[in-house]
N, C-alpha and C. Protein backbone atom coordinates (compact mmCIF):
# COMPACT_ATOMS: atom_id res chain seq x y z
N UNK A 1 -56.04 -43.23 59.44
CA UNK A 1 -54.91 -44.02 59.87
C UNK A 1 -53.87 -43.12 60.53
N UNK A 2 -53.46 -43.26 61.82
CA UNK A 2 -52.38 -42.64 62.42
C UNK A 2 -50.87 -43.11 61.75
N UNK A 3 -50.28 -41.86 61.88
CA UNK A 3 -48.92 -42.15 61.43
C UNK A 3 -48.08 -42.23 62.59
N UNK A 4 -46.99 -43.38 62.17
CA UNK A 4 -46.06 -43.97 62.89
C UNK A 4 -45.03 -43.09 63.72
N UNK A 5 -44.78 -43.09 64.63
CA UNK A 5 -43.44 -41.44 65.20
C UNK A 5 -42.77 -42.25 65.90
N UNK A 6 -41.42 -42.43 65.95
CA UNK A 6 -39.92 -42.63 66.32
C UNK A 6 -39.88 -41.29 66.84
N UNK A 7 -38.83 -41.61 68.11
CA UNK A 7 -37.70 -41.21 68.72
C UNK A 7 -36.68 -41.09 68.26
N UNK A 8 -35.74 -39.81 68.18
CA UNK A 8 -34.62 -39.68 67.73
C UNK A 8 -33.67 -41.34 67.80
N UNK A 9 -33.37 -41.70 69.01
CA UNK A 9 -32.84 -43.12 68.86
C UNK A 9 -33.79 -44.26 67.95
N UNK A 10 -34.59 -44.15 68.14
CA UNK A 10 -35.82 -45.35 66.82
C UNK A 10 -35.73 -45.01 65.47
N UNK A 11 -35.46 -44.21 65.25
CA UNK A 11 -35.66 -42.84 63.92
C UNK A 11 -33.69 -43.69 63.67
N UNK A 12 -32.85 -43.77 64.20
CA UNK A 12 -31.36 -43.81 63.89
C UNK A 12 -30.93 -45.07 63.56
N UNK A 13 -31.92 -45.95 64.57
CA UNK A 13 -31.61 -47.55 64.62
C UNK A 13 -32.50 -47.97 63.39
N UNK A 14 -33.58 -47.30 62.99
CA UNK A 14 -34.18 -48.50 61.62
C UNK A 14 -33.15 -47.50 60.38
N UNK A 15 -32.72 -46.48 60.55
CA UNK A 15 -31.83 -46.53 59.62
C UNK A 15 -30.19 -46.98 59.32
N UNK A 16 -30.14 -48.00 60.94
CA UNK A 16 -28.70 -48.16 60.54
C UNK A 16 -27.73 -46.87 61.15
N UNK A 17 -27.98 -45.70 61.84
CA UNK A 17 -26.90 -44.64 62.09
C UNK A 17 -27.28 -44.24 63.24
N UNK A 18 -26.47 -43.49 64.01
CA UNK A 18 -26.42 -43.03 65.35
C UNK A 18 -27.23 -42.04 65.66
N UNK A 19 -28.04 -41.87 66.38
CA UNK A 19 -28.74 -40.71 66.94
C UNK A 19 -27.83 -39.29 66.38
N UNK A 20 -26.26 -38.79 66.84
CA UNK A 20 -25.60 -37.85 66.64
C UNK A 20 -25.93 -37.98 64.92
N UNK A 21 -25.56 -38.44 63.87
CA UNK A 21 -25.69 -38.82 62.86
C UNK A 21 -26.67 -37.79 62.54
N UNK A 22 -28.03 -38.04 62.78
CA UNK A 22 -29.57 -37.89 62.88
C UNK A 22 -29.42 -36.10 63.44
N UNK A 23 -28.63 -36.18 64.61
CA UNK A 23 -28.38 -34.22 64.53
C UNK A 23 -27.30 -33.69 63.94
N UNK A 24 -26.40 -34.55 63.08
CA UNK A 24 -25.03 -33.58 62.54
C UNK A 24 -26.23 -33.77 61.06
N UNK A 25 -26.86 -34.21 60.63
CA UNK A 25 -27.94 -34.15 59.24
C UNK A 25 -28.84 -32.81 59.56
N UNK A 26 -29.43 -32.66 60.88
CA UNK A 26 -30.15 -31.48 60.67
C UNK A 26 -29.06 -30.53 61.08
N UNK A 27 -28.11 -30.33 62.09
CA UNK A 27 -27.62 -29.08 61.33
C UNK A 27 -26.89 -28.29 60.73
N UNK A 28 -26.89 -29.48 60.17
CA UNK A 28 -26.40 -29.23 58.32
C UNK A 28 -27.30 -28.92 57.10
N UNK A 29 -28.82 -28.77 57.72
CA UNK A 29 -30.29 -28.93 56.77
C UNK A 29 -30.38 -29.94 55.73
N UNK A 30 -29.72 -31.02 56.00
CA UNK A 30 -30.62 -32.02 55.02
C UNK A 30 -31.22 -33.02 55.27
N UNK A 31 -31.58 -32.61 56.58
CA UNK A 31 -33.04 -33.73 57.38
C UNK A 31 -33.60 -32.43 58.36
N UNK A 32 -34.79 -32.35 57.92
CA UNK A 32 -35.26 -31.38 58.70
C UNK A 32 -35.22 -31.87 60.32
N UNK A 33 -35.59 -30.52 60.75
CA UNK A 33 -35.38 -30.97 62.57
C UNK A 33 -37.01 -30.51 62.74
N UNK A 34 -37.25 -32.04 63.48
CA UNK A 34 -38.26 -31.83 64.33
C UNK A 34 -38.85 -31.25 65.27
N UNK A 35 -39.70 -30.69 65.37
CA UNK A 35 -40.56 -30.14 66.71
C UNK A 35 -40.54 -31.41 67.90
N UNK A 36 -39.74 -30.25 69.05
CA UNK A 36 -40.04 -31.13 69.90
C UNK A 36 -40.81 -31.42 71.10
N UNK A 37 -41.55 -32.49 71.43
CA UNK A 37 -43.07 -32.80 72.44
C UNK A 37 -42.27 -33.33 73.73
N UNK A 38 -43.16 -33.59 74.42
CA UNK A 38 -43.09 -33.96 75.68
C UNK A 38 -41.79 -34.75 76.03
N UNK A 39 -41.33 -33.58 76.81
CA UNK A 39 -39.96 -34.03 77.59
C UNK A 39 -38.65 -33.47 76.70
N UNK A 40 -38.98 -32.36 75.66
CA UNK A 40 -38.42 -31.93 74.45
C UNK A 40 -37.54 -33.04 73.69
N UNK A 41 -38.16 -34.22 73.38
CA UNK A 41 -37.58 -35.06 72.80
C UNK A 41 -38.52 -34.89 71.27
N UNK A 42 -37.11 -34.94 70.20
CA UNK A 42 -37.78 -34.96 69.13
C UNK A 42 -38.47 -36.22 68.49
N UNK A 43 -39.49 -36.13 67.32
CA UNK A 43 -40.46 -36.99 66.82
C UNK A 43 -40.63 -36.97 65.41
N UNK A 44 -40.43 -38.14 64.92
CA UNK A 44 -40.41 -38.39 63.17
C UNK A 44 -41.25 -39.17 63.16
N UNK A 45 -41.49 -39.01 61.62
CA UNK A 45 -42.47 -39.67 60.92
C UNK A 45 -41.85 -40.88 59.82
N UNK A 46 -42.91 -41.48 59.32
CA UNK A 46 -42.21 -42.45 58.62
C UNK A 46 -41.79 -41.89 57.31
N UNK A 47 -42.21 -40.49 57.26
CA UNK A 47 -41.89 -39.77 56.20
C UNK A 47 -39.91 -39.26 56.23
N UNK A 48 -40.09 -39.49 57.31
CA UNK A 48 -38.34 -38.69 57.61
C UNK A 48 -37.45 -39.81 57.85
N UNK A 49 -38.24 -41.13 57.99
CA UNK A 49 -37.57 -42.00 57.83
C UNK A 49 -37.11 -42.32 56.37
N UNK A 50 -38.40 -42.27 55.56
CA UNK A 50 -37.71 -42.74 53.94
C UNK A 50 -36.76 -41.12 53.72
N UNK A 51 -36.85 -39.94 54.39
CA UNK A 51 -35.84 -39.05 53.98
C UNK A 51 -34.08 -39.54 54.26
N UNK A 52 -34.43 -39.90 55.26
CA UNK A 52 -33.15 -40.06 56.22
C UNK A 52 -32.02 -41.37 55.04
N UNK A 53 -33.30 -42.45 55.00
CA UNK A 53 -32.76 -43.26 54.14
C UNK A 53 -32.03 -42.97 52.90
N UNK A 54 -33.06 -41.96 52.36
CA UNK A 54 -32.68 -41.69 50.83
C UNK A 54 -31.19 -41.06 51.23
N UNK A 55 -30.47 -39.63 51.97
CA UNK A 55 -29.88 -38.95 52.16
C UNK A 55 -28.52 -40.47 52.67
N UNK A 56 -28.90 -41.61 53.21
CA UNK A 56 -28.00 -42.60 53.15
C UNK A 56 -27.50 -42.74 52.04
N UNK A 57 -28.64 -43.79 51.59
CA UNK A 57 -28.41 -44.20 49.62
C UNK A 57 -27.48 -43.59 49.36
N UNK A 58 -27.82 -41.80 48.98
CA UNK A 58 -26.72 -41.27 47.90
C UNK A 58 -25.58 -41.22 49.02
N UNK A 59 -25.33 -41.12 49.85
CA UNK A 59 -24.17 -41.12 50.69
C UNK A 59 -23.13 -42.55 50.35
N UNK A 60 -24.09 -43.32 50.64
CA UNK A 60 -23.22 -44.32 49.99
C UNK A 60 -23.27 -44.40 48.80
N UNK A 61 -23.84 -43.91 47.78
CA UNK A 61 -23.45 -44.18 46.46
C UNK A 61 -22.42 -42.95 46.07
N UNK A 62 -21.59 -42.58 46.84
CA UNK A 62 -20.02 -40.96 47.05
C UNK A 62 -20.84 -40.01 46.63
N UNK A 63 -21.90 -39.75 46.98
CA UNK A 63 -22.11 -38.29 46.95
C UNK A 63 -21.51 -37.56 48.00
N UNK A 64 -21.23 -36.85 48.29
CA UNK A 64 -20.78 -35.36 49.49
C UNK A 64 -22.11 -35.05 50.01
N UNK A 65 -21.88 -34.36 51.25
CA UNK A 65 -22.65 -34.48 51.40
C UNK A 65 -22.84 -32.99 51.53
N UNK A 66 -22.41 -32.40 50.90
CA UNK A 66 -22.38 -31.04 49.91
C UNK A 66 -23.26 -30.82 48.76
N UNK A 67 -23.24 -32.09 47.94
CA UNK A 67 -23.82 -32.55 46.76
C UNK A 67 -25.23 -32.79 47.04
N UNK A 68 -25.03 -33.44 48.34
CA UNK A 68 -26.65 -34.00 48.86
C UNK A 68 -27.17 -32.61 49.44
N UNK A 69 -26.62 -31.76 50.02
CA UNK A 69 -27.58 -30.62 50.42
C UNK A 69 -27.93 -29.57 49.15
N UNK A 70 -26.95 -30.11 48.31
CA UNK A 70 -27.73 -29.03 47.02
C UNK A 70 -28.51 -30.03 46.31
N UNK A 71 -28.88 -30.88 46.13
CA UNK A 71 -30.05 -31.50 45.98
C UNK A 71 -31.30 -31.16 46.51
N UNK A 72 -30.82 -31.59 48.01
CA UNK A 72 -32.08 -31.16 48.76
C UNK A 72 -32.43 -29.71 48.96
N UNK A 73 -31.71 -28.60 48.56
CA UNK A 73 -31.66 -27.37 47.97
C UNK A 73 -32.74 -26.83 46.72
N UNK A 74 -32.23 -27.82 46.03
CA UNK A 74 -33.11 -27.59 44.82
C UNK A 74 -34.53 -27.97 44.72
N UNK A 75 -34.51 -28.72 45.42
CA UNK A 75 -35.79 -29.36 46.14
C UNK A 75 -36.72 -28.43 46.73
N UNK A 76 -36.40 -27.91 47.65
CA UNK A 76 -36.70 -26.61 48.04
C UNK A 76 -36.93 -25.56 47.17
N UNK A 77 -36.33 -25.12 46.17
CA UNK A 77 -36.55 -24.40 45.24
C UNK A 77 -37.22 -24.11 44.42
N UNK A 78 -37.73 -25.72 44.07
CA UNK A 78 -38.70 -26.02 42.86
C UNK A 78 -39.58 -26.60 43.12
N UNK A 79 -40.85 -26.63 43.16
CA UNK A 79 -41.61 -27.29 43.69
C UNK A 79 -42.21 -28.34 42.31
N UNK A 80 -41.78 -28.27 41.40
CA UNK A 80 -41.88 -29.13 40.08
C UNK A 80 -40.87 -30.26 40.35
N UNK A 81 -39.45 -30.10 40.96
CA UNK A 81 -39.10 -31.13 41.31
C UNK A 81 -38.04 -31.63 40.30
N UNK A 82 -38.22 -30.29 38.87
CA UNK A 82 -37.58 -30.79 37.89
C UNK A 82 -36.04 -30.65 38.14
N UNK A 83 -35.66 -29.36 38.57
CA UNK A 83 -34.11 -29.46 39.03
C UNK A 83 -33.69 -30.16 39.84
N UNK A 84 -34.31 -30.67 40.64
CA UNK A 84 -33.77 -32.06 41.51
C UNK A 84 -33.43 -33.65 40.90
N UNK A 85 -34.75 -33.50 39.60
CA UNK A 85 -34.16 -34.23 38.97
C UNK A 85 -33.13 -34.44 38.45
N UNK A 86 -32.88 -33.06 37.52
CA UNK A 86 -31.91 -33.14 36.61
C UNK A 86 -30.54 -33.11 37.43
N UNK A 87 -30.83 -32.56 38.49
CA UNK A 87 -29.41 -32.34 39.63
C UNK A 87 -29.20 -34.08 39.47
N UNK A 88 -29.79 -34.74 40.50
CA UNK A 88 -29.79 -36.17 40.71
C UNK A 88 -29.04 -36.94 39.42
N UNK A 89 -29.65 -36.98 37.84
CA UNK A 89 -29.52 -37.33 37.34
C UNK A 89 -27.75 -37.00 36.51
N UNK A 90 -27.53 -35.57 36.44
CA UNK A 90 -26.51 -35.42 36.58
C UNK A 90 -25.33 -36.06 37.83
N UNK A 91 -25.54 -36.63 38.76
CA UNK A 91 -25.01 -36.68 39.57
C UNK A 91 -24.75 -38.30 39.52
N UNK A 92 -25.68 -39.03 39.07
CA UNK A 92 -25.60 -40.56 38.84
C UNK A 92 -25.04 -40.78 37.72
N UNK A 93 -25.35 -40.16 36.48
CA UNK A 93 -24.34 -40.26 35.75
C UNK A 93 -22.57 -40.56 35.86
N UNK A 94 -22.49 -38.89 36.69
CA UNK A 94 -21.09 -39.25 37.07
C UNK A 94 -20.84 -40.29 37.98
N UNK A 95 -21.58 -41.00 38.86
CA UNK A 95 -21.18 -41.96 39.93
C UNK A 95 -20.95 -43.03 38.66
N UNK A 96 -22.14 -43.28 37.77
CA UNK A 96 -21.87 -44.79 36.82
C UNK A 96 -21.16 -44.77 36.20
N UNK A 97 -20.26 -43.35 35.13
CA UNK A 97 -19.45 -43.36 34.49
C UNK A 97 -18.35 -43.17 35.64
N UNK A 98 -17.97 -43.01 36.63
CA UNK A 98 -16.85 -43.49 37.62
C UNK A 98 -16.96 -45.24 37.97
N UNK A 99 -17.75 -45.54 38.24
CA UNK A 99 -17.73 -47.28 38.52
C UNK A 99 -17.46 -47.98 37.12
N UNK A 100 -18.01 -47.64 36.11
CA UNK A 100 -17.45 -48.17 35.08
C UNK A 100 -16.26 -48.49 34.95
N UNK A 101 -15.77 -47.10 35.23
CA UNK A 101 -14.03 -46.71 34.41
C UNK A 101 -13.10 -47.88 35.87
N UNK A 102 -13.97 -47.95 37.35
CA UNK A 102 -13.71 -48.81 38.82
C UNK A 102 -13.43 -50.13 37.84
N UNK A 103 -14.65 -50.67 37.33
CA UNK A 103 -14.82 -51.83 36.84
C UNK A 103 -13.87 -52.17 35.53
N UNK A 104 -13.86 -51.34 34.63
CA UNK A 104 -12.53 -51.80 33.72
C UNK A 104 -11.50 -52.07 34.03
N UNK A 105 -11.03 -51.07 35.41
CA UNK A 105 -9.55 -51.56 35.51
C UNK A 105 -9.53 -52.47 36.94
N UNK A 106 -10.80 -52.88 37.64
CA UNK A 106 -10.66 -54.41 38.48
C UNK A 106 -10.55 -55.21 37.30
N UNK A 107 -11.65 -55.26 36.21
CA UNK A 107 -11.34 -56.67 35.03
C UNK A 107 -10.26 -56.56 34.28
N UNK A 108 -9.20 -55.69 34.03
CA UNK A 108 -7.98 -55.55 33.46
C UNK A 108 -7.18 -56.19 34.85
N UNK A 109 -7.11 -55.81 35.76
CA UNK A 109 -6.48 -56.67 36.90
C UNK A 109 -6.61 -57.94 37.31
N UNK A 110 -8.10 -58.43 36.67
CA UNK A 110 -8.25 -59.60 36.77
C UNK A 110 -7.90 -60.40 35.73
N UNK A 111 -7.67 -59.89 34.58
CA UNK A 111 -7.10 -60.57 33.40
C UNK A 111 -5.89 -60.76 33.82
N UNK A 112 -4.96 -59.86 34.43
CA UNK A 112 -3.49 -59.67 34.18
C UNK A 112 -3.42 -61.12 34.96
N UNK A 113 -4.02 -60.69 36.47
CA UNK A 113 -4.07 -61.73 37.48
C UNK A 113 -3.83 -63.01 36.50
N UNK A 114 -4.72 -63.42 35.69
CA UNK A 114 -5.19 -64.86 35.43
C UNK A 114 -4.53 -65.33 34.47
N UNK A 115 -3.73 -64.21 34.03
CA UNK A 115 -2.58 -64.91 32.55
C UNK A 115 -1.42 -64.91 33.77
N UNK A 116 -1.36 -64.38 34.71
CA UNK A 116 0.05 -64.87 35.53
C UNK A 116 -0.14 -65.73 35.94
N UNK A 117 -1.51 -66.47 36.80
CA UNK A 117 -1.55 -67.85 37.38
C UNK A 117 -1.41 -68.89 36.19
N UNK A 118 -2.08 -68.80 35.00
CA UNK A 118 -1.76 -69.61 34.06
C UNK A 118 -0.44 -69.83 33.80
N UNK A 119 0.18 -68.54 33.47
CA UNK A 119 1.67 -68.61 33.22
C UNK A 119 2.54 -69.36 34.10
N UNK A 120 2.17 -69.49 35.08
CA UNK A 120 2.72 -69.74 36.07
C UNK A 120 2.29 -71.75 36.32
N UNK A 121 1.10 -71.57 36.19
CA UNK A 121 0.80 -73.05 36.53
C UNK A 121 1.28 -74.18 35.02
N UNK A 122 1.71 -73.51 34.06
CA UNK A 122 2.00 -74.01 32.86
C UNK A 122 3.88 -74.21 32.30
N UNK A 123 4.74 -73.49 33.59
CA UNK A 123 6.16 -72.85 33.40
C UNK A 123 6.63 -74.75 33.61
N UNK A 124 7.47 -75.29 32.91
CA UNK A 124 8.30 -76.24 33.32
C UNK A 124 9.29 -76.28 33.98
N UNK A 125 10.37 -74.99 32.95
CA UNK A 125 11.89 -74.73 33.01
C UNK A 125 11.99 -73.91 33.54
N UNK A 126 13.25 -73.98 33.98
CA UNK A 126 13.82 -71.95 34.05
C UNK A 126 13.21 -71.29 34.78
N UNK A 127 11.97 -71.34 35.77
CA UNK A 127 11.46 -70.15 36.09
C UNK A 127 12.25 -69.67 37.11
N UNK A 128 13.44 -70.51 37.67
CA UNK A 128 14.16 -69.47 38.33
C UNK A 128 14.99 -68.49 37.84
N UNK A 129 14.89 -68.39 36.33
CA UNK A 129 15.69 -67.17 35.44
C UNK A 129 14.77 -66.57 34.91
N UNK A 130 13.44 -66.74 35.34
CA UNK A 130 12.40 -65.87 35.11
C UNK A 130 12.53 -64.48 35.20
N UNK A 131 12.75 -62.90 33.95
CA UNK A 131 13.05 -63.47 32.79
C UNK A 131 14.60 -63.59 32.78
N UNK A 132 15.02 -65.28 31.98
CA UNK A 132 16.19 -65.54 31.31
C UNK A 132 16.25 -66.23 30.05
N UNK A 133 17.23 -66.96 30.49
CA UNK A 133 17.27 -68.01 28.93
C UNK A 133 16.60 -68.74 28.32
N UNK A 134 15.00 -68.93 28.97
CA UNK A 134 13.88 -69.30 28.27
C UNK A 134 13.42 -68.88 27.62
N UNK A 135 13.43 -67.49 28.08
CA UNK A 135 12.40 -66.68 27.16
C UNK A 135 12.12 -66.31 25.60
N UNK A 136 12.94 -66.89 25.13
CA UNK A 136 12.61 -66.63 23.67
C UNK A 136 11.54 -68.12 23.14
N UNK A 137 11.84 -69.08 24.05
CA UNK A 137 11.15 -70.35 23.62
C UNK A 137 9.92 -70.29 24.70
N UNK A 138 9.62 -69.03 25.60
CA UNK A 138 8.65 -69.28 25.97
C UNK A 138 7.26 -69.05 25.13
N UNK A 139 6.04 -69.60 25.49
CA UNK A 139 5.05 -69.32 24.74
C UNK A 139 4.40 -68.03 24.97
N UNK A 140 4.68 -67.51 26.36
CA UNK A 140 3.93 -66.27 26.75
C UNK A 140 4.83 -64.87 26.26
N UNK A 141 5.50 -65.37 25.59
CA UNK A 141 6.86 -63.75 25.49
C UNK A 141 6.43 -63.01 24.56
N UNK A 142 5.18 -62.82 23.86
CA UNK A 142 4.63 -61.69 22.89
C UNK A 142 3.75 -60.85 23.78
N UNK A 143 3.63 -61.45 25.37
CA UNK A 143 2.61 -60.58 26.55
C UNK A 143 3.42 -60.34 27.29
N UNK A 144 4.22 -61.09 27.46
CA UNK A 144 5.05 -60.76 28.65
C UNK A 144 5.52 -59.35 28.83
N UNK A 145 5.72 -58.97 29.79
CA UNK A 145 6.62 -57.31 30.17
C UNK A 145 7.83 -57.41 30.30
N UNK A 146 8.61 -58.48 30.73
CA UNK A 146 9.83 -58.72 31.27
C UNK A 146 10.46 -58.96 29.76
N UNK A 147 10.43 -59.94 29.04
CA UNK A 147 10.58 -60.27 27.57
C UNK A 147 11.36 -59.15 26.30
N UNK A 148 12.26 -59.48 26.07
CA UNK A 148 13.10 -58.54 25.43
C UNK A 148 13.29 -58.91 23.76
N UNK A 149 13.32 -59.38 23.11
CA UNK A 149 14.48 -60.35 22.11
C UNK A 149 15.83 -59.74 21.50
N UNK A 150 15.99 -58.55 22.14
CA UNK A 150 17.68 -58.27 22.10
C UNK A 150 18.34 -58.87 23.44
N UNK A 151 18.93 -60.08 23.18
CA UNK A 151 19.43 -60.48 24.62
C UNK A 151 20.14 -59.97 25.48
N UNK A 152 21.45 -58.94 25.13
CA UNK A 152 22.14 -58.06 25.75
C UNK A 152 20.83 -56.71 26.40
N UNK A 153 19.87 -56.04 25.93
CA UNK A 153 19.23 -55.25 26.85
C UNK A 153 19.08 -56.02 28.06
N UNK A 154 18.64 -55.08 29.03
CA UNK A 154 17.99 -55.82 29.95
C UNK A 154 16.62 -55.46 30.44
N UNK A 155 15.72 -56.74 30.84
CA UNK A 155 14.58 -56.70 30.62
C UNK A 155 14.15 -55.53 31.24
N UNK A 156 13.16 -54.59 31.31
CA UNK A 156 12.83 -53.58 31.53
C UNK A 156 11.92 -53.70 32.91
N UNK A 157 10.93 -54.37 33.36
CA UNK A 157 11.00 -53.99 34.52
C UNK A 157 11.81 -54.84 35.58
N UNK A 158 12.51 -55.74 35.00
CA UNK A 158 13.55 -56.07 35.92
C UNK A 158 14.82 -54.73 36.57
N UNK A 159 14.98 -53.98 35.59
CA UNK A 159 15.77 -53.11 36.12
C UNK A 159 14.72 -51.92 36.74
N UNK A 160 13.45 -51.95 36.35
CA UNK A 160 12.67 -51.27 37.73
C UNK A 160 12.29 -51.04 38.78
N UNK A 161 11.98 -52.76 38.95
CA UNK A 161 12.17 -53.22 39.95
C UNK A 161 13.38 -53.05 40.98
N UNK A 162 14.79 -53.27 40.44
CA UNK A 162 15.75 -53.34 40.88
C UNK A 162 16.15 -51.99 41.13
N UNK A 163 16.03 -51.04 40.80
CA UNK A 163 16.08 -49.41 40.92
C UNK A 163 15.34 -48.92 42.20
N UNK A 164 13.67 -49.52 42.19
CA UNK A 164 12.73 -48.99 43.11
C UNK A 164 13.11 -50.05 44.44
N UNK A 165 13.16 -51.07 44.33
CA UNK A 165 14.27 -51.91 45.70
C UNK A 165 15.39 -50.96 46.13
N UNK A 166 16.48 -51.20 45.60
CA UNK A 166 17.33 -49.88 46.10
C UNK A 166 16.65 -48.84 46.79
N UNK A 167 15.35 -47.78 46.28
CA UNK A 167 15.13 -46.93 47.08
C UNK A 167 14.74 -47.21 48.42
N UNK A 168 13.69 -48.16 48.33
CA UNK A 168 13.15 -48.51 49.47
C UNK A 168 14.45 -49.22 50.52
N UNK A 169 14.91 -49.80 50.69
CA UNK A 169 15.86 -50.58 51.37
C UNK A 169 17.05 -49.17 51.71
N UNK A 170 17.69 -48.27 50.86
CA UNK A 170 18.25 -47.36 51.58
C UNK A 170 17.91 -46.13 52.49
């Protein structure tokens, strides 16, 4: 069975990236550079296609692409393949324990979000003294931030607010 060969432009377009792309990867060494045939145009295989891809993947999954040439470093190094693993695997780790920690604080934002639309779609009185003289009879004032029950303080990020306005505006 003959194997498949792309053109530097064929080789860029089934992966989605620009021909330049395809030469700032080799020479940087983490897509090898092809030998080049007739008309010195270079020629890949479908083998450098799933390379090219993979060297995407972790790109988009924030590797550097620093990170990705010492991968493909180690690769080189070992022909067991085991430090590439463990490189890799070290390296996903930290990407999942970073999206995690992404994802706790989008769903903490989305909580906050959804007790303010509630709060909000549930307010009768007063919310133009939002916080004022409701607030001790409101139901939300054990979450609230604004919420005081010494009535003489004043609510705390109301005067933050009102501090960080001032800066901006002078």
């Amino acid at each position: 069975m003959e194997k498949r060969q792309y053109r530097i432009g064929e080789l860029a377009n089934k992966a989605g990236v620009t021909p330049r792309t395809v030469r700032y990867y080799e020479s940087l060494g983490i897509l090898k550079s092809q030998d080049r045939k007739d008309g010195r145009q270079r020629h890949y295989t479908d083998g450098d296609l799933v390379y090219l891809n993979r060297i995407i993947q972790l790109k988009n999954y924030g590797m550097s692409l620093d990170e990705i040439a010492e991968i493909i470093r180690l690769g080189n190094e070992d022909s067991t393949g085991e430090r590439r693993r463990l490189q890799l695997l070290k390296q996903y780790r930290k990407l999942l324990s970073k999206e995690i920690q992404h994802l706790k604080n989008v769903q903490a934002l989305i909580d906050d979000l959804s007790w303010h639309v509630q709060q909000l779609e549930s307010v009768d009185t007063d919310f133009k003294q939002c916080p004022g003289s409701a607030c001790p009879r409101c139901e939300y004032k054990d979450r609230c931030e604004f919420y005081r029950e010494d009535a003489h303080e004043k609510p705390l990020r109301s005067s933050l607010t009102a501090s960080a306005g001032k800066s901006g505006s002078e």
